[in-house]
PDB file of N, CA and C in Angstrom:
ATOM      1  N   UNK A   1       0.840  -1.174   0.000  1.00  0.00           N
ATOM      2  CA  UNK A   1       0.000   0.000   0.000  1.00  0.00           C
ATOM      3  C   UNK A   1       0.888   1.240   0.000  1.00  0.00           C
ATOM      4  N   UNK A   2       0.226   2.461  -0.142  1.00  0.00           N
ATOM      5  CA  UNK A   2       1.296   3.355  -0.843  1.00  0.00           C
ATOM      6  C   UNK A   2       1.284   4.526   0.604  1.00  0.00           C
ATOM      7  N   UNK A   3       2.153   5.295   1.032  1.00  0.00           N
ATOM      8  CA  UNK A   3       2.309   5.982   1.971  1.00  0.00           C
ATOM      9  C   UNK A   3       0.996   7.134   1.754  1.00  0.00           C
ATOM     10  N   UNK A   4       0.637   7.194   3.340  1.00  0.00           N
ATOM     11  CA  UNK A   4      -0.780   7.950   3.540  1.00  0.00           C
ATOM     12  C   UNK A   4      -0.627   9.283   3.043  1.00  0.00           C
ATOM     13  N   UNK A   5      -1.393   9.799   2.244  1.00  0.00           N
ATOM     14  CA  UNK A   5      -1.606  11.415   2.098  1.00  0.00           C
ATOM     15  C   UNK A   5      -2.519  11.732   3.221  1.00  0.00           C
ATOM     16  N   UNK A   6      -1.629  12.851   4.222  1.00  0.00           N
ATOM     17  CA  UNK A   6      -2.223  13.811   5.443  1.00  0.00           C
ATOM     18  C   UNK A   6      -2.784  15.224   4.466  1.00  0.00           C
ATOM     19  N   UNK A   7      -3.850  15.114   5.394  1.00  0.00           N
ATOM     20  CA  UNK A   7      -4.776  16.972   5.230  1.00  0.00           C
ATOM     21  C   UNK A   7      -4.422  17.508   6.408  1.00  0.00           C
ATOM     22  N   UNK A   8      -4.609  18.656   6.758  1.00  0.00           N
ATOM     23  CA  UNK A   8      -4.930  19.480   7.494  1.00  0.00           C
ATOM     24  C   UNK A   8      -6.010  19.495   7.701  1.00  0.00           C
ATOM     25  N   UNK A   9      -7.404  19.686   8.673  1.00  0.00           N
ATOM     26  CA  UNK A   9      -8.403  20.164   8.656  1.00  0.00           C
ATOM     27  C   UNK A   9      -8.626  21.471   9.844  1.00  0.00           C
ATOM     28  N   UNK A  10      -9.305  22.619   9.407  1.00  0.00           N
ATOM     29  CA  UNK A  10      -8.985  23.280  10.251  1.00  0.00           C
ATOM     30  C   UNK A  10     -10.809  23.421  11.126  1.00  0.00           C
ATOM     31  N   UNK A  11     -10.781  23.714  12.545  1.00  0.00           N
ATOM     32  CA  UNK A  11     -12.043  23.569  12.710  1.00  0.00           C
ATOM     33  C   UNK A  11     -11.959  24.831  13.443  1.00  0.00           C
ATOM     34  N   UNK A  12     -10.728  25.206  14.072  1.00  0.00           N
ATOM     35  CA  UNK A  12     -11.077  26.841  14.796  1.00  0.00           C
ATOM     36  C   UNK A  12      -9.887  27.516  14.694  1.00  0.00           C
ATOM     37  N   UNK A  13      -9.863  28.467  14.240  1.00  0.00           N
ATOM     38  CA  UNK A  13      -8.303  29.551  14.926  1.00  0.00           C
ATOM     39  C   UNK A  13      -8.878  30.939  14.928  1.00  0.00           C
ATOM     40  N   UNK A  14      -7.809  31.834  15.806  1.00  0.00           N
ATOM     41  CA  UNK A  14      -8.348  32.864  16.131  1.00  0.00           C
ATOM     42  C   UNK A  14      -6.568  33.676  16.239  1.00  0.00           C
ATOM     43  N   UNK A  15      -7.055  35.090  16.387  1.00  0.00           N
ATOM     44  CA  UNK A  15      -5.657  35.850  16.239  1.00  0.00           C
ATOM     45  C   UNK A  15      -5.699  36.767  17.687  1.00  0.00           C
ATOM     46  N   UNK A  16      -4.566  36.071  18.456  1.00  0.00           N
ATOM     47  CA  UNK A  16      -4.110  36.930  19.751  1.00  0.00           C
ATOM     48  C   UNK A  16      -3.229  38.158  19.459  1.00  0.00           C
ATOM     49  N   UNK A  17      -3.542  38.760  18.459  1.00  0.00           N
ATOM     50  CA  UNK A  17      -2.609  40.265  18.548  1.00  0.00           C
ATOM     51  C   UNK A  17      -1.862  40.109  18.197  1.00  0.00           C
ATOM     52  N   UNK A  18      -0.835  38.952  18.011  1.00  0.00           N
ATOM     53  CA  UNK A  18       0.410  39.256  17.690  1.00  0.00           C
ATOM     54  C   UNK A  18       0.402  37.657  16.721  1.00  0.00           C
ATOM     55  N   UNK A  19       0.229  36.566  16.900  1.00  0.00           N
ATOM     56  CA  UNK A  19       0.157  35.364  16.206  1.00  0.00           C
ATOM     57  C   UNK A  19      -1.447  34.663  15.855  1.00  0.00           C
ATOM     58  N   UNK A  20      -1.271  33.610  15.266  1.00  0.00           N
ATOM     59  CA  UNK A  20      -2.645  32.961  14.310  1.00  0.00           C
ATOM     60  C   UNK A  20      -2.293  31.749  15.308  1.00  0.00           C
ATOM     61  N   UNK A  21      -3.892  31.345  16.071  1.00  0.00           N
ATOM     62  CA  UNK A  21      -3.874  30.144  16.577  1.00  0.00           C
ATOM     63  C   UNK A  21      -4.645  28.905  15.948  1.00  0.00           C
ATOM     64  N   UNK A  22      -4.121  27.716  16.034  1.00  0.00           N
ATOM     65  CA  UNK A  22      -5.052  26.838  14.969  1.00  0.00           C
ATOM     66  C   UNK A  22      -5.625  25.695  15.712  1.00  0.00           C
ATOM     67  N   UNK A  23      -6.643  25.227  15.631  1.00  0.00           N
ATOM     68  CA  UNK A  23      -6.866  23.737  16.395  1.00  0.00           C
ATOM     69  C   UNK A  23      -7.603  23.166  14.856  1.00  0.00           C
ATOM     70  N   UNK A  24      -7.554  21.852  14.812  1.00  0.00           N
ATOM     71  CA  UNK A  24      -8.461  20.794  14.009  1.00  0.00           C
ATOM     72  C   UNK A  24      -7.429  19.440  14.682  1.00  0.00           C
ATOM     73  N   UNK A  25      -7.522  19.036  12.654  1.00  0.00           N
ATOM     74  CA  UNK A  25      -6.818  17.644  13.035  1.00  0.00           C
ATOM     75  C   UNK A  25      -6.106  17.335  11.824  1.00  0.00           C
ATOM     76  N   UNK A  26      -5.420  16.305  11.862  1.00  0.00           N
ATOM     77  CA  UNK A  26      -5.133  16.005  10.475  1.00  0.00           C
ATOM     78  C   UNK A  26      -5.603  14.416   9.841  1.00  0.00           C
ATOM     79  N   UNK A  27      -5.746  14.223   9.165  1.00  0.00           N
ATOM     80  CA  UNK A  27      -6.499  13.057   8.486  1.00  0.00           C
ATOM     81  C   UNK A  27      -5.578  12.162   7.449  1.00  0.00           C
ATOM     82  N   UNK A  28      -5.971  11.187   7.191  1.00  0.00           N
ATOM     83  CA  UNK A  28      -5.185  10.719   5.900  1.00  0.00           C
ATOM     84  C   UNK A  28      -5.979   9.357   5.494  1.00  0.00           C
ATOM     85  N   UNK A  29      -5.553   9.063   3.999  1.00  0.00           N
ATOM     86  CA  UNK A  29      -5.963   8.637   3.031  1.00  0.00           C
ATOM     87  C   UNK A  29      -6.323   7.027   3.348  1.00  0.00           C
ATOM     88  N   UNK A  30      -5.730   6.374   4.555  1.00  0.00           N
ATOM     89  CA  UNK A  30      -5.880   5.346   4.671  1.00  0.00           C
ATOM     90  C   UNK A  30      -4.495   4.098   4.424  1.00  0.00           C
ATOM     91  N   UNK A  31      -3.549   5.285   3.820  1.00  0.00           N
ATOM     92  CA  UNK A  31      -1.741   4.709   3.406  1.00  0.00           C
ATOM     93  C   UNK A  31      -1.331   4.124   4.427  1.00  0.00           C
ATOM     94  N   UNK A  32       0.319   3.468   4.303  1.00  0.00           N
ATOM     95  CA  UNK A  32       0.772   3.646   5.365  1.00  0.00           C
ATOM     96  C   UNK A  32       1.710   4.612   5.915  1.00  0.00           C
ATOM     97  N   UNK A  33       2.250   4.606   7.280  1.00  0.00           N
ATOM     98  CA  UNK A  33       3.437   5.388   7.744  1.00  0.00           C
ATOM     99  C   UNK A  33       4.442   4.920   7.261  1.00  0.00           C
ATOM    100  N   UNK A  34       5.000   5.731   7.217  1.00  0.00           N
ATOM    101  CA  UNK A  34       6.679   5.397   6.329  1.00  0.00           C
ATOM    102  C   UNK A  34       7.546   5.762   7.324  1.00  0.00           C
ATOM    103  N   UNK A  35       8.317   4.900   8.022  1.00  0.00           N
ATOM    104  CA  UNK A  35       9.623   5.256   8.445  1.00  0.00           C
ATOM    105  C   UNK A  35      10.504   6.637   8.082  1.00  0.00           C
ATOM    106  N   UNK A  36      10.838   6.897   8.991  1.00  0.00           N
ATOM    107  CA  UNK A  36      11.393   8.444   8.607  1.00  0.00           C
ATOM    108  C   UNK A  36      10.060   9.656   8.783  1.00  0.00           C
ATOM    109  N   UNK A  37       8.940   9.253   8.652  1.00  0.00           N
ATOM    110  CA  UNK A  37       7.885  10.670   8.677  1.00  0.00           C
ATOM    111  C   UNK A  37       7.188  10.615   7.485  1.00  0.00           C
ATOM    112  N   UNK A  38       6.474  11.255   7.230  1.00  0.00           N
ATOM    113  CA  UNK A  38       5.013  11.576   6.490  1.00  0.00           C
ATOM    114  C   UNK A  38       5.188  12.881   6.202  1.00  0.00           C
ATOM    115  N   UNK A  39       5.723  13.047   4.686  1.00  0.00           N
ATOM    116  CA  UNK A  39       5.945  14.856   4.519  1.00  0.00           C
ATOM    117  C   UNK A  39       4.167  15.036   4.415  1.00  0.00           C
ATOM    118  N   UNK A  40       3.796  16.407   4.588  1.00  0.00           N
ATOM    119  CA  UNK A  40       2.708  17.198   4.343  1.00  0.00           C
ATOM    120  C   UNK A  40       2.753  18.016   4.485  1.00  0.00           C
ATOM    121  N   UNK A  41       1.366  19.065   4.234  1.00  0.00           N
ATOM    122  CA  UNK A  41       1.573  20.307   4.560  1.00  0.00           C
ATOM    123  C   UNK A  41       0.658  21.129   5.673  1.00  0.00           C
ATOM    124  N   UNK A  42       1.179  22.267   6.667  1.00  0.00           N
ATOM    125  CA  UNK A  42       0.382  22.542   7.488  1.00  0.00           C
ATOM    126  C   UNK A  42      -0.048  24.065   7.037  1.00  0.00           C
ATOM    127  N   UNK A  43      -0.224  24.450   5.656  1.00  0.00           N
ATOM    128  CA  UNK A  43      -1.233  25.303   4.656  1.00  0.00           C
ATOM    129  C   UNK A  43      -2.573  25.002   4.619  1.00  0.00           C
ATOM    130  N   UNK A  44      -3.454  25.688   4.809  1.00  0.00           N
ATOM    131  CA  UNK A  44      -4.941  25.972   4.862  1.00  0.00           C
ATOM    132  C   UNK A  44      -5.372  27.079   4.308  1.00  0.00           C
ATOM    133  N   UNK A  45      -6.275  27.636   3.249  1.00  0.00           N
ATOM    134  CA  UNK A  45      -6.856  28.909   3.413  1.00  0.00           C
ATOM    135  C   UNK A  45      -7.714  29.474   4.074  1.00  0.00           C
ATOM    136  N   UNK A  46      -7.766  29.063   5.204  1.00  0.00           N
ATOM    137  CA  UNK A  46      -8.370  29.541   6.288  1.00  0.00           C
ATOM    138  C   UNK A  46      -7.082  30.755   7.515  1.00  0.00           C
ATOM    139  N   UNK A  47      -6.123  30.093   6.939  1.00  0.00           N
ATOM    140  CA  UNK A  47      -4.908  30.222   8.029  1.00  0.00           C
ATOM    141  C   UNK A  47      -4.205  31.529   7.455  1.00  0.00           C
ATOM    142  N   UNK A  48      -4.205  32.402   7.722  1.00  0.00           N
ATOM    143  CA  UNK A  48      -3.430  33.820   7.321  1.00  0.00           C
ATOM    144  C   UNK A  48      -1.780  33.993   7.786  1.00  0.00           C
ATOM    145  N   UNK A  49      -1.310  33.263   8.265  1.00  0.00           N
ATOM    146  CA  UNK A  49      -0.219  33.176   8.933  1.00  0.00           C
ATOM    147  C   UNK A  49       0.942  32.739   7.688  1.00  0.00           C
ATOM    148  N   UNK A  50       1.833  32.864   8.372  1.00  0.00           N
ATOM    149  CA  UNK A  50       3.307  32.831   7.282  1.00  0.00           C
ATOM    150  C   UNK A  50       4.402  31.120   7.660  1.00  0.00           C
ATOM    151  N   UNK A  51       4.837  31.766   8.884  1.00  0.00           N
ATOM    152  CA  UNK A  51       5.887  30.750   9.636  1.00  0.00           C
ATOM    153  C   UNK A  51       5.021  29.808  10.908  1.00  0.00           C
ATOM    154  N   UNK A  52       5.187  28.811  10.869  1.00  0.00           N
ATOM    155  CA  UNK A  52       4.799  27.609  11.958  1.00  0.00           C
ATOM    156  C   UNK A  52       5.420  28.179  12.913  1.00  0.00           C
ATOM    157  N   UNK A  53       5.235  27.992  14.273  1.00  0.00           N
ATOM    158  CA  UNK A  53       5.907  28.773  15.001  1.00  0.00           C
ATOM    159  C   UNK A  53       5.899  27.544  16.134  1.00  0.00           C
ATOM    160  N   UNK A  54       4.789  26.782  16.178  1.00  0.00           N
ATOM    161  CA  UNK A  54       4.923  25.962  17.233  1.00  0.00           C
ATOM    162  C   UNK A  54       3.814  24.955  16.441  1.00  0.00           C
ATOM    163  N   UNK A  55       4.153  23.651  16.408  1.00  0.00           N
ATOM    164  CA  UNK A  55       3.073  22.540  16.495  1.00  0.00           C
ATOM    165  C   UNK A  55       2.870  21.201  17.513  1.00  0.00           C
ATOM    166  N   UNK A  56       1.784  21.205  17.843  1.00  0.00           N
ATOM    167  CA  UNK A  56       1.641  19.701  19.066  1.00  0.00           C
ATOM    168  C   UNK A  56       0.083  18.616  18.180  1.00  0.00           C
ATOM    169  N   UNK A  57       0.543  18.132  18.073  1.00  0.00           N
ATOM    170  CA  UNK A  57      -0.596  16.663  17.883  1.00  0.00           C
ATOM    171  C   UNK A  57      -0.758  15.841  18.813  1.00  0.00           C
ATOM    172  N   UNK A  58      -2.207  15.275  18.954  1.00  0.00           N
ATOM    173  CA  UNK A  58      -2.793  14.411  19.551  1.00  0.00           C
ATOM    174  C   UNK A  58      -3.162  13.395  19.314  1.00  0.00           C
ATOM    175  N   UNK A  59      -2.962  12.369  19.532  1.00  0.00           N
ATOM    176  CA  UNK A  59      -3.991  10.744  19.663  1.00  0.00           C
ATOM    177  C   UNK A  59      -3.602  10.306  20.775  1.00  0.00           C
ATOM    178  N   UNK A  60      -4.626   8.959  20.730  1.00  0.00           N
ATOM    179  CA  UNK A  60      -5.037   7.926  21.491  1.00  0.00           C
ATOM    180  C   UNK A  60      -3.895   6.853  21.511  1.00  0.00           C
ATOM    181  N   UNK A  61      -3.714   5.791  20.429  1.00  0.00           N
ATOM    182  CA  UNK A  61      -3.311   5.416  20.534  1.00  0.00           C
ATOM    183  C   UNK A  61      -1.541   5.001  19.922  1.00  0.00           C
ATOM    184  N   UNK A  62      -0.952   6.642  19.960  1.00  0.00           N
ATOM    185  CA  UNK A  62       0.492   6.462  19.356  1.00  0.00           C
ATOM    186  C   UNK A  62       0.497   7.979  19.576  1.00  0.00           C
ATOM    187  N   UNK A  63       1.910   8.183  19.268  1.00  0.00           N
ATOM    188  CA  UNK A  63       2.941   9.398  19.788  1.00  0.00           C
ATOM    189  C   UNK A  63       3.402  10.373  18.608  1.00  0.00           C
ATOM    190  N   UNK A  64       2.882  11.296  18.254  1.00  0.00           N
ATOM    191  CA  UNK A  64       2.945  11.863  17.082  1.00  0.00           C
ATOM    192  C   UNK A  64       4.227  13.172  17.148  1.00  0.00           C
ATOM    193  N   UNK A  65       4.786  13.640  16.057  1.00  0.00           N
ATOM    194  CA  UNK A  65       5.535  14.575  16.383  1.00  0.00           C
ATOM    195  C   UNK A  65       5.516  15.441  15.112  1.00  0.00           C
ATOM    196  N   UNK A  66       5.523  16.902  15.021  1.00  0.00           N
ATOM    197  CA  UNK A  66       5.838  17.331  13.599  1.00  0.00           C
ATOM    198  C   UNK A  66       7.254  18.600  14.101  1.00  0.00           C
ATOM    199  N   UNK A  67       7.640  18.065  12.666  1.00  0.00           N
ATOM    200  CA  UNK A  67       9.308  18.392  12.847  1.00  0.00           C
ATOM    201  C   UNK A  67       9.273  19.042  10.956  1.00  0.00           C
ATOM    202  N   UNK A  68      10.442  19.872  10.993  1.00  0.00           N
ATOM    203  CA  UNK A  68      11.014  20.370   9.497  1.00  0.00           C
ATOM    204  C   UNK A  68      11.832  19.398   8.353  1.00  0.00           C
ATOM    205  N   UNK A  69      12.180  19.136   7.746  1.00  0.00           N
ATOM    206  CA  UNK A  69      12.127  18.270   6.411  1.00  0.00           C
ATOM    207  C   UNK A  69      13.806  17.873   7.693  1.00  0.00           C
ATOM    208  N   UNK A  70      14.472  18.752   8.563  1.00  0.00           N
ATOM    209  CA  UNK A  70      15.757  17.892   8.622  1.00  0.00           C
ATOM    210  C   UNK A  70      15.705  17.337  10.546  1.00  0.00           C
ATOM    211  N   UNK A  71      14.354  17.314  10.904  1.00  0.00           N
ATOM    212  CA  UNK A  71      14.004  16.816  12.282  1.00  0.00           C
ATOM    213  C   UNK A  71      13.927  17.659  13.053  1.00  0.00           C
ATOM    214  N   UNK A  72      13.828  19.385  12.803  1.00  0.00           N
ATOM    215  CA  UNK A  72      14.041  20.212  14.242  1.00  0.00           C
ATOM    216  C   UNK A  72      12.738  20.677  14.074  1.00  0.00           C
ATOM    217  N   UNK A  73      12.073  20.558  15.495  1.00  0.00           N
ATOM    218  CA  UNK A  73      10.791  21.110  16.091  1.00  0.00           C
ATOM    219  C   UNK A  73      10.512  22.534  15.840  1.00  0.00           C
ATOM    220  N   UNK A  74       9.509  23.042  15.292  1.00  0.00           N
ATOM    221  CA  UNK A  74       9.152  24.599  15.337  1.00  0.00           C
ATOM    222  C   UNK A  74       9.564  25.354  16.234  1.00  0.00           C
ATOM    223  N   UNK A  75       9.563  25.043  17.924  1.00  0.00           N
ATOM    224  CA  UNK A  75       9.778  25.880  18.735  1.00  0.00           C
ATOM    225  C   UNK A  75      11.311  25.592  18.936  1.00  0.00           C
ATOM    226  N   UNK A  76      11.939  24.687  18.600  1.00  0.00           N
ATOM    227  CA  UNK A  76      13.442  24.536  18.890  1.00  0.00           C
ATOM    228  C   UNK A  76      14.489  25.721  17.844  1.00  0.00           C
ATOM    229  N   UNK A  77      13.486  26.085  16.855  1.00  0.00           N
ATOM    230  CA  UNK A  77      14.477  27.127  15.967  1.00  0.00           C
ATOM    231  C   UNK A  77      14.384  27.809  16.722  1.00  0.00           C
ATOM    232  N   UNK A  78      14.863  29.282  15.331  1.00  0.00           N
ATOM    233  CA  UNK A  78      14.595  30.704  16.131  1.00  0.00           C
ATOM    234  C   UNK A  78      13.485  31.566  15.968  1.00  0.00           C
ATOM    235  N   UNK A  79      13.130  32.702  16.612  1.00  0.00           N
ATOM    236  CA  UNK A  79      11.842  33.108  16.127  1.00  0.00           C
ATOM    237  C   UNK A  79      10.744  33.012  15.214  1.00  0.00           C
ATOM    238  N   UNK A  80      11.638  32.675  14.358  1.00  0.00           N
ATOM    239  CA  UNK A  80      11.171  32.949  12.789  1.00  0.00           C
ATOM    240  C   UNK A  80      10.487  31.590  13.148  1.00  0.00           C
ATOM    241  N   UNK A  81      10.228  30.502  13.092  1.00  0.00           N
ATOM    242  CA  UNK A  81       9.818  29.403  13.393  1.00  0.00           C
ATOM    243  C   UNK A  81      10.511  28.459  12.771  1.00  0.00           C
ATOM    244  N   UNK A  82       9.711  27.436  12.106  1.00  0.00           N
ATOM    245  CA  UNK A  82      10.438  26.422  10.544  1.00  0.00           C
ATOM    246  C   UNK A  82      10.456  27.746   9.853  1.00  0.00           C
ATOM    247  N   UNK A  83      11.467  27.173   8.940  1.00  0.00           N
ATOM    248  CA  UNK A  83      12.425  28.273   7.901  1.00  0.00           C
ATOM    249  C   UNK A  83      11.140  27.602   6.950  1.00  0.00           C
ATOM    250  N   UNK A  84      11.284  29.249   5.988  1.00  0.00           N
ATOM    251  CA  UNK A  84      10.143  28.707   4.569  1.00  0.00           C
ATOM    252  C   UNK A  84       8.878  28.705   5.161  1.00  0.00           C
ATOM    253  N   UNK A  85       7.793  29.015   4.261  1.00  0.00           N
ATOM    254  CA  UNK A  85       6.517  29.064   4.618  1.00  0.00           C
ATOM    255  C   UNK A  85       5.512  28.290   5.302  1.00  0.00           C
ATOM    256  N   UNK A  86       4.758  28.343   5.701  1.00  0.00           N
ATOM    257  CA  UNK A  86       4.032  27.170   6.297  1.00  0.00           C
ATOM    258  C   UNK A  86       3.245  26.056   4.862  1.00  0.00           C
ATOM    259  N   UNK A  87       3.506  26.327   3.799  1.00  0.00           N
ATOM    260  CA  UNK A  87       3.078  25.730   3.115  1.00  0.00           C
ATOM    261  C   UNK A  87       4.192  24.476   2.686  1.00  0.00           C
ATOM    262  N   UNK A  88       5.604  24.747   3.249  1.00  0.00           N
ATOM    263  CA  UNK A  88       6.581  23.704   2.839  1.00  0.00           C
ATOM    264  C   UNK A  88       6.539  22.584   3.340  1.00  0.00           C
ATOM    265  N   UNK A  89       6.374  21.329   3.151  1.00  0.00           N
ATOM    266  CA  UNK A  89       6.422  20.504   3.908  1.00  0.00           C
ATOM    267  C   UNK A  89       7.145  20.038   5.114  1.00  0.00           C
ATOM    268  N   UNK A  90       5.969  19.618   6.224  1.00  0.00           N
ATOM    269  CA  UNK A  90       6.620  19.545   7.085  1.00  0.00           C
ATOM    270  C   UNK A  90       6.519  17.505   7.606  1.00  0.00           C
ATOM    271  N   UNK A  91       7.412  17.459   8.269  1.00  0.00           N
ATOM    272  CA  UNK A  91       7.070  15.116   8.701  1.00  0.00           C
ATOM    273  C   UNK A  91       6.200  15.539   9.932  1.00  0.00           C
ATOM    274  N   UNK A  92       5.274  14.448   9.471  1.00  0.00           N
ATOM    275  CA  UNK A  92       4.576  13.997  10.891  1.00  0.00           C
ATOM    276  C   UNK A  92       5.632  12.841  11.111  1.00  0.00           C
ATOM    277  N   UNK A  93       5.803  12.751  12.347  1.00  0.00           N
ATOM    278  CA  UNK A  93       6.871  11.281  12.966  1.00  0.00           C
ATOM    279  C   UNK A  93       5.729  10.360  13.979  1.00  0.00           C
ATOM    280  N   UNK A  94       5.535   9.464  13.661  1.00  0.00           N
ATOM    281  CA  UNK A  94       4.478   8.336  14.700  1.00  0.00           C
ATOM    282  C   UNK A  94       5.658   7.521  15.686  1.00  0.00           C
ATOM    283  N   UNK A  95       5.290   7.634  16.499  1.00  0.00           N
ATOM    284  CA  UNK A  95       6.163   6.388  17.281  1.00  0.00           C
ATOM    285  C   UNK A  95       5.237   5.692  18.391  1.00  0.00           C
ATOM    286  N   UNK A  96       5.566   4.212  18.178  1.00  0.00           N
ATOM    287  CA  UNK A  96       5.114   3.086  19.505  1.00  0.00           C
ATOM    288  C   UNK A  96       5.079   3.473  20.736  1.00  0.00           C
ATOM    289  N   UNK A  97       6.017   3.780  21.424  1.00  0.00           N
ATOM    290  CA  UNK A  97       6.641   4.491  22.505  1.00  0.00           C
ATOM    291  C   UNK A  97       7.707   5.363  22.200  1.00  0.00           C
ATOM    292  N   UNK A  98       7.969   6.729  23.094  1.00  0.00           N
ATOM    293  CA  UNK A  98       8.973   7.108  23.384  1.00  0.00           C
ATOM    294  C   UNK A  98      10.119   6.914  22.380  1.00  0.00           C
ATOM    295  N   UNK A  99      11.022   6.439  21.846  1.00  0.00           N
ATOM    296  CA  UNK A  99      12.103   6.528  21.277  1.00  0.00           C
ATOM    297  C   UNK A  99      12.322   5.267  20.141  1.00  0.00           C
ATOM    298  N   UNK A 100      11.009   5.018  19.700  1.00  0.00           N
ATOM    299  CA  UNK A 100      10.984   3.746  19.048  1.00  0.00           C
ATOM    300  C   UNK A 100       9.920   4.128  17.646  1.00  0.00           C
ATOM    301  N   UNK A 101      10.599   4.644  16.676  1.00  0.00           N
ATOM    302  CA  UNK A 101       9.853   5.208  15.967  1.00  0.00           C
ATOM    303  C   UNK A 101       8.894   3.491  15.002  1.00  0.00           C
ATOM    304  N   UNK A 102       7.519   4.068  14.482  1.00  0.00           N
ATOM    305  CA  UNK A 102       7.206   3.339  13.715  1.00  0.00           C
ATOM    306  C   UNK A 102       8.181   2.779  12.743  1.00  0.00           C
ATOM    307  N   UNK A 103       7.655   1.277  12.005  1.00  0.00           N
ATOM    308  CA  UNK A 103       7.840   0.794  10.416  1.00  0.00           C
ATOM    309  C   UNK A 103       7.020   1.590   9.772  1.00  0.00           C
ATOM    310  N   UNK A 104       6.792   0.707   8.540  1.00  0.00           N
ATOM    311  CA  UNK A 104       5.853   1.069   7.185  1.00  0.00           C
ATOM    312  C   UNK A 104       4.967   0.279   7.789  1.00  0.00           C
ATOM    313  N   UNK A 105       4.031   0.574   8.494  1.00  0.00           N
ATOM    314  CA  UNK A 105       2.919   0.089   8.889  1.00  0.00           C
ATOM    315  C   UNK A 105       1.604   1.060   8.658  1.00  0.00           C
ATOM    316  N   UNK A 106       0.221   0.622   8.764  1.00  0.00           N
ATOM    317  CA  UNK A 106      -0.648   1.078   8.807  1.00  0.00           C
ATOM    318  C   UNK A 106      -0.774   2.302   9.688  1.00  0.00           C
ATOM    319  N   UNK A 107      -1.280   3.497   9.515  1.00  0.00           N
ATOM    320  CA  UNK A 107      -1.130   4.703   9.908  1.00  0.00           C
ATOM    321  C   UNK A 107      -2.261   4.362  11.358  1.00  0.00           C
ATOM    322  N   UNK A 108      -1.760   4.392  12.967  1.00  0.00           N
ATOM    323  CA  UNK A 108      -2.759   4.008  13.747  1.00  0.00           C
ATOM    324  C   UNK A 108      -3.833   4.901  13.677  1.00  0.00           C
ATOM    325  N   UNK A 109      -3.798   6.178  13.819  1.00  0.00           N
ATOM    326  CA  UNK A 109      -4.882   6.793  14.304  1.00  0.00           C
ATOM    327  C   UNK A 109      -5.616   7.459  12.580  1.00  0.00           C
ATOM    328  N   UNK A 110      -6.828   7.533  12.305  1.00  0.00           N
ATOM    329  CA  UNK A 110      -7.196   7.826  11.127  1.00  0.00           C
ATOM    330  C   UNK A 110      -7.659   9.605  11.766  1.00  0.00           C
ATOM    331  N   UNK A 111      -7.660  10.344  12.527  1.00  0.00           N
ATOM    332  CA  UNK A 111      -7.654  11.326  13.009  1.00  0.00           C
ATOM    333  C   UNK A 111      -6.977  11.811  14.157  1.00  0.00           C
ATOM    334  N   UNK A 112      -5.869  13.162  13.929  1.00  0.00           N
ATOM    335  CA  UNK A 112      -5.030  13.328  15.036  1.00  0.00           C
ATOM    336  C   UNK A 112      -5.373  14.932  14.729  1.00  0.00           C
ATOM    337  N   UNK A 113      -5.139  14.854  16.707  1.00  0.00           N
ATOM    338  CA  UNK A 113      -5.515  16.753  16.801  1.00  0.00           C
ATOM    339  C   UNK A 113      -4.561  17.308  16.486  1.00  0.00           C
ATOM    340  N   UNK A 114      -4.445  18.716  16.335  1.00  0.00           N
ATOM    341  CA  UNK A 114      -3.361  19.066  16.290  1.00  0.00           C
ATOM    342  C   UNK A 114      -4.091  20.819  16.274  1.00  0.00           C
ATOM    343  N   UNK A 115      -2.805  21.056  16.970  1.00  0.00           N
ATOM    344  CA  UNK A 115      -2.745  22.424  17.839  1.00  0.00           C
ATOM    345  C   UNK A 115      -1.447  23.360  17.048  1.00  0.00           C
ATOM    346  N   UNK A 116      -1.572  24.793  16.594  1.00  0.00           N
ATOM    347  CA  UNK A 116      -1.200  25.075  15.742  1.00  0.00           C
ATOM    348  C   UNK A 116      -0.565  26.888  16.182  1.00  0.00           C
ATOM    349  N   UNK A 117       0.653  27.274  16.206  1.00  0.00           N
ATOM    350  CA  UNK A 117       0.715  28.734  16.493  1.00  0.00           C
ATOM    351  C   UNK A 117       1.484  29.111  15.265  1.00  0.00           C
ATOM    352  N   UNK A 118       1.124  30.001  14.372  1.00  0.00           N
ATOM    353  CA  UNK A 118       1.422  30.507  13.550  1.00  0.00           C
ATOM    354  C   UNK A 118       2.086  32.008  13.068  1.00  0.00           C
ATOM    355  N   UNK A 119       2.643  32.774  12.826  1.00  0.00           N
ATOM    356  CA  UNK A 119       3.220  34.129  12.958  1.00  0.00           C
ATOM    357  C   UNK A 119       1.935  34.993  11.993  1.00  0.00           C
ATOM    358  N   UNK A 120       2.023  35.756  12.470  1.00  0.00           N
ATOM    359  CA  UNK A 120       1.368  36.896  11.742  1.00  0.00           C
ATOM    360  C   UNK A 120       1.474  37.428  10.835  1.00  0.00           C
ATOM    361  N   UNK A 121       0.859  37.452   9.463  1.00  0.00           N
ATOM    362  CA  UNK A 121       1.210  38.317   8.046  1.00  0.00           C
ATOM    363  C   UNK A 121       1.151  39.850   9.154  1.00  0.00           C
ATOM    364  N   UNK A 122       1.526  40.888   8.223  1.00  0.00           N
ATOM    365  CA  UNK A 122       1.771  41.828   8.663  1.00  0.00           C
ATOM    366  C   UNK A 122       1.488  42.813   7.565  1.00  0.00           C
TER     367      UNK A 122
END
């Protein structure tokens, strides 16, 4: 089976003055996970924002992470967030536990939350 295509879905964001906040989830096609991460994109036209600035995902049953095409976390850069737009792809990473990343296995969760801070067009 061929590696899952992730959406974005967006169900609320709102703008604190200075950044774009996002909540939904992300979804996918039914693929599998691929070792190494799941490029996609965290672009919406709903989302007015430029740079990712911070992302956290949720499920039930597995450990999700989104990181920049070379593994560093949004909030681990520098201000600017991930380098390049929020439309560049970014990996979702699944793992079993803690430090044990998935195979090419079936993608566990068919919906994961995900929580979203974005920079401000200006």
């Amino acid at each position: 089976m061929a590696n899952a295509i992730l959406t974005l879905n967006v169900t609320d964001h709102w703008d604190d003055g200075k950044r774009i906040h996002v909540i939904g989830y992300i979804t996918n096609n039914g693929g599998n996970y691929a070792a190494g991460g799941l490029a996609f994109s965290l672009a919406n036209e709903v989302i007015k924002g430029s740079l990712i600035l911070h992302a956290e995902v949720f499920a039930k049953n597995s450990l999700y992470f989104v990181t920049d095409a070379n593994g560093n976390f949004p909030e681990d850069q520098d201000s600017n967030g991930i380098k390049g737009t929020a439309a560049n792809a970014v990996l979702l990473w699944a793992y079993s536990v803690p430090g044990t990343q998935l195979g090419t296995v079936a993608v566990p969760d068919a919906k994961v939350k995900f929580y979203g801070i974005y920079s401000k067009l200006v």
